[in-house]
C-alpha atoms as a PDB file:
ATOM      1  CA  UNK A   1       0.000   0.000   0.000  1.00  0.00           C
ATOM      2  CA  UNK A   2       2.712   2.509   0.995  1.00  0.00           C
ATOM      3  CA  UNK A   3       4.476   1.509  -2.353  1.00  0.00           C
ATOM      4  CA  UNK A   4       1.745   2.216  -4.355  1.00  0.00           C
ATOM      5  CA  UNK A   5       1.002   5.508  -2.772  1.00  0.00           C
ATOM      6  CA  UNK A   6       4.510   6.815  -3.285  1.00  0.00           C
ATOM      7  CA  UNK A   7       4.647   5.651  -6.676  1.00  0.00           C
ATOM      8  CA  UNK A   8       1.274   7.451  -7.767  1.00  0.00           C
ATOM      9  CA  UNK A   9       2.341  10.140  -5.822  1.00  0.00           C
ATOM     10  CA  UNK A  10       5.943  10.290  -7.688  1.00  0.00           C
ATOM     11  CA  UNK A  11       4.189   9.658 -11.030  1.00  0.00           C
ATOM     12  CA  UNK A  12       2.047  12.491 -10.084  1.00  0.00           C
ATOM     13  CA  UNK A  13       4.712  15.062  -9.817  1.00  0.00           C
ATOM     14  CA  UNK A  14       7.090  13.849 -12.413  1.00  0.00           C
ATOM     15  CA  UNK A  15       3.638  14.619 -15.198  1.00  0.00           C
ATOM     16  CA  UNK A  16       3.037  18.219 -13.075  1.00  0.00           C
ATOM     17  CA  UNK A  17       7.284  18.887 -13.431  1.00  0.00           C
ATOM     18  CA  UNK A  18       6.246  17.584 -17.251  1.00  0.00           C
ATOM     19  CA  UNK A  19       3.490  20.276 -18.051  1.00  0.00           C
ATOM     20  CA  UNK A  20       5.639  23.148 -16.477  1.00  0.00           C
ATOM     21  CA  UNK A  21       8.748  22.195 -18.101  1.00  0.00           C
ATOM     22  CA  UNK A  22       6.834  21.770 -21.659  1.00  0.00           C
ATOM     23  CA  UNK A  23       3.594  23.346 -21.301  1.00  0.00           C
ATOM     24  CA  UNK A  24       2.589  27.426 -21.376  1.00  0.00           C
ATOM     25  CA  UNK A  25       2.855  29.254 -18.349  1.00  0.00           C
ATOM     26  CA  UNK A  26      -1.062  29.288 -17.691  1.00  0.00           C
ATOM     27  CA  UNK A  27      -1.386  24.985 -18.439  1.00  0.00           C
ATOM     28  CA  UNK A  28      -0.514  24.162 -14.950  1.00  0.00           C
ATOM     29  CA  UNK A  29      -2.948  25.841 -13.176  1.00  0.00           C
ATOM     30  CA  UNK A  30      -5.732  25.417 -15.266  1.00  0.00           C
ATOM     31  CA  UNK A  31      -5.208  21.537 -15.756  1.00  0.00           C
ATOM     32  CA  UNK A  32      -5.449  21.959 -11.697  1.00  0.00           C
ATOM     33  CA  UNK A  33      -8.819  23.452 -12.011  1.00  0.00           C
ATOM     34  CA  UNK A  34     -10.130  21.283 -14.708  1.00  0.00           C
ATOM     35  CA  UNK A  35      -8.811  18.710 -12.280  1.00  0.00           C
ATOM     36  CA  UNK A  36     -12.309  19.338 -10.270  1.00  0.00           C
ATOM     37  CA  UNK A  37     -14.599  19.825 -12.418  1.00  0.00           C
ATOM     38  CA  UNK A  38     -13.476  15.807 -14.384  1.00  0.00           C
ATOM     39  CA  UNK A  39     -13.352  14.417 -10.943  1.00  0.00           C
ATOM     40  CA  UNK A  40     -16.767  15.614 -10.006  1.00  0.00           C
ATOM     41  CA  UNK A  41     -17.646  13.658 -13.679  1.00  0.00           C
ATOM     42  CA  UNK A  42     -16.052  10.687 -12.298  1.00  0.00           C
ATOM     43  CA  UNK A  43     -18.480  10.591  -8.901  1.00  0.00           C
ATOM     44  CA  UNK A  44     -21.463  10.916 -11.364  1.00  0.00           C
ATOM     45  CA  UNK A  45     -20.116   8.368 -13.848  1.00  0.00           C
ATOM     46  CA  UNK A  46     -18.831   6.108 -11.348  1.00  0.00           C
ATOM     47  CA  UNK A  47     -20.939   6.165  -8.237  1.00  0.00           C
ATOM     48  CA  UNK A  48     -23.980   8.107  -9.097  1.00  0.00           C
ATOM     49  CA  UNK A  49     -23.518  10.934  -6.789  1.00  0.00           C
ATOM     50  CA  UNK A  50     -24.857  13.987  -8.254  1.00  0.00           C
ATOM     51  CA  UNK A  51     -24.259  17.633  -7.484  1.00  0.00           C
ATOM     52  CA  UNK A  52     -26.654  20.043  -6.500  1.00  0.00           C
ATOM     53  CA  UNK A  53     -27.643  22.129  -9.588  1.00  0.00           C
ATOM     54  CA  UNK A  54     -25.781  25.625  -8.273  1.00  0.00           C
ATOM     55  CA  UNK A  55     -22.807  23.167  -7.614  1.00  0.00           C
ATOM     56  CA  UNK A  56     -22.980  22.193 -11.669  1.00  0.00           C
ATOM     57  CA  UNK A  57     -23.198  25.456 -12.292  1.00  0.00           C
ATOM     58  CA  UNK A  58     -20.159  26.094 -10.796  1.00  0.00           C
ATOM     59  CA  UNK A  59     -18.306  23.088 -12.418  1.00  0.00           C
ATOM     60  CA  UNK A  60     -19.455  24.789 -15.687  1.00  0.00           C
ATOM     61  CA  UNK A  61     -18.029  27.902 -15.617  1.00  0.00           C
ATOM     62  CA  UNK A  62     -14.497  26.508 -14.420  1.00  0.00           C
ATOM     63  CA  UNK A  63     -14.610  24.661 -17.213  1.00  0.00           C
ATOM     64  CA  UNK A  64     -15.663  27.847 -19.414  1.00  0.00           C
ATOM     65  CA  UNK A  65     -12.866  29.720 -17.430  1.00  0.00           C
ATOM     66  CA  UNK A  66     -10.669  27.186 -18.607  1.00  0.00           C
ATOM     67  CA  UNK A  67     -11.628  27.378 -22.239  1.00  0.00           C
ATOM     68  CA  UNK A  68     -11.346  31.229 -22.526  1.00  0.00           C
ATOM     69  CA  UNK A  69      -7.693  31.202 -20.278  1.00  0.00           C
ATOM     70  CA  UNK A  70      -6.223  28.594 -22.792  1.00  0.00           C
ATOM     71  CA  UNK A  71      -7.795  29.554 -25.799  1.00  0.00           C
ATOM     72  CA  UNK A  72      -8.691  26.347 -26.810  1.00  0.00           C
ATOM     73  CA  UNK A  73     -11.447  27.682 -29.092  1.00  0.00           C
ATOM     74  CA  UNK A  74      -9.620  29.295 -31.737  1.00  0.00           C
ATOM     75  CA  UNK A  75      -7.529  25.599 -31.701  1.00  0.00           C
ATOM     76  CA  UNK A  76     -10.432  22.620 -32.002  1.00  0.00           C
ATOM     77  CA  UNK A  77     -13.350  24.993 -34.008  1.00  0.00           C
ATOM     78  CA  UNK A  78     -12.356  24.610 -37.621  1.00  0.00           C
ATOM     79  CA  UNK A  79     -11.801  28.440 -38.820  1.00  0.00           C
ATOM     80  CA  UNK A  80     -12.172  29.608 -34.751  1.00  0.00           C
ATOM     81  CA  UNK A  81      -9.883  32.967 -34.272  1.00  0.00           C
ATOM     82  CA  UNK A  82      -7.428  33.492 -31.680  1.00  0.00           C
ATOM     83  CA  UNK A  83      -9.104  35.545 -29.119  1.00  0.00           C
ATOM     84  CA  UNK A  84      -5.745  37.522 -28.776  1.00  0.00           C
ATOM     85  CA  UNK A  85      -5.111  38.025 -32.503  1.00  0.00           C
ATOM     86  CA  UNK A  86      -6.861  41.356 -32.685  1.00  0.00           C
ATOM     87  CA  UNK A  87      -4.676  42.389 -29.862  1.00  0.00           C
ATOM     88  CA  UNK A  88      -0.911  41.995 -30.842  1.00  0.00           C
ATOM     89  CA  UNK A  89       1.269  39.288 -29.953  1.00  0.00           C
ATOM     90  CA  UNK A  90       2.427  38.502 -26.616  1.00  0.00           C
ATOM     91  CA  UNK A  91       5.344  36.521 -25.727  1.00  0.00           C
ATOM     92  CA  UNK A  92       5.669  33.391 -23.279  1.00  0.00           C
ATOM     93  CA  UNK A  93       5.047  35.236 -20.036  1.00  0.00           C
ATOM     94  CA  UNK A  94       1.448  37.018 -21.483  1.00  0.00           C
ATOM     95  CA  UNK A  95       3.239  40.444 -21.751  1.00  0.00           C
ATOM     96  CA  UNK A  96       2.207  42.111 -25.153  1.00  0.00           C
ATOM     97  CA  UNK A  97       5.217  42.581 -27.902  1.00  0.00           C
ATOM     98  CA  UNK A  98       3.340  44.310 -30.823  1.00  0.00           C
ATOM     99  CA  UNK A  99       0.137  46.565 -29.547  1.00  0.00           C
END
């Protein structure tokens, strides 16, 4: 048991040392939020505990947050726009280069 647990837990921070060392700067902490959201998806899927509707409400708009903060639009709709292309370009650290 206390094998298994130190493994996971190792496994667990080699991926999070993995998404800061080749991720953007903002892919850590929203894969932490998302990490919420999915899990409550897993209680539903897996044990049939549901949230209260306020509660899914919640879960929603993380996962909207998410969307908008990575800009994952503009990458999976075919012909979606950047939401920062009318805006310049910006380097790894969000701070605008061209205005």
């Amino acid at each position: 048991g206390t094998l298994a647990s130190a493994a996971i837990a190792s496994s667990v921070n080699a991926l999070y040392l993995c998404i800061a060392l080749w991720g953007s700067v903002m892919l850590l902490p929203c894969a932490s939020a998302l990490s919420v959201p999915l899990t409550v998806g897993l209680d539903i899927a897996l044990h049939g505990a549901f949230p209260a509707p306020a509660e899914v409400t919640g879960h929603f708009l993380v996962v909207v947050a998410v969307v908008l903060i990575m800009d994952l639009a503009a990458k999976f709709i075919p012909g979606g726009k950047a939401a920062r292309s009318n805006f310049g370009k910006f380097n790894a650290f969000g701070m605008a280069t061209e205005i």
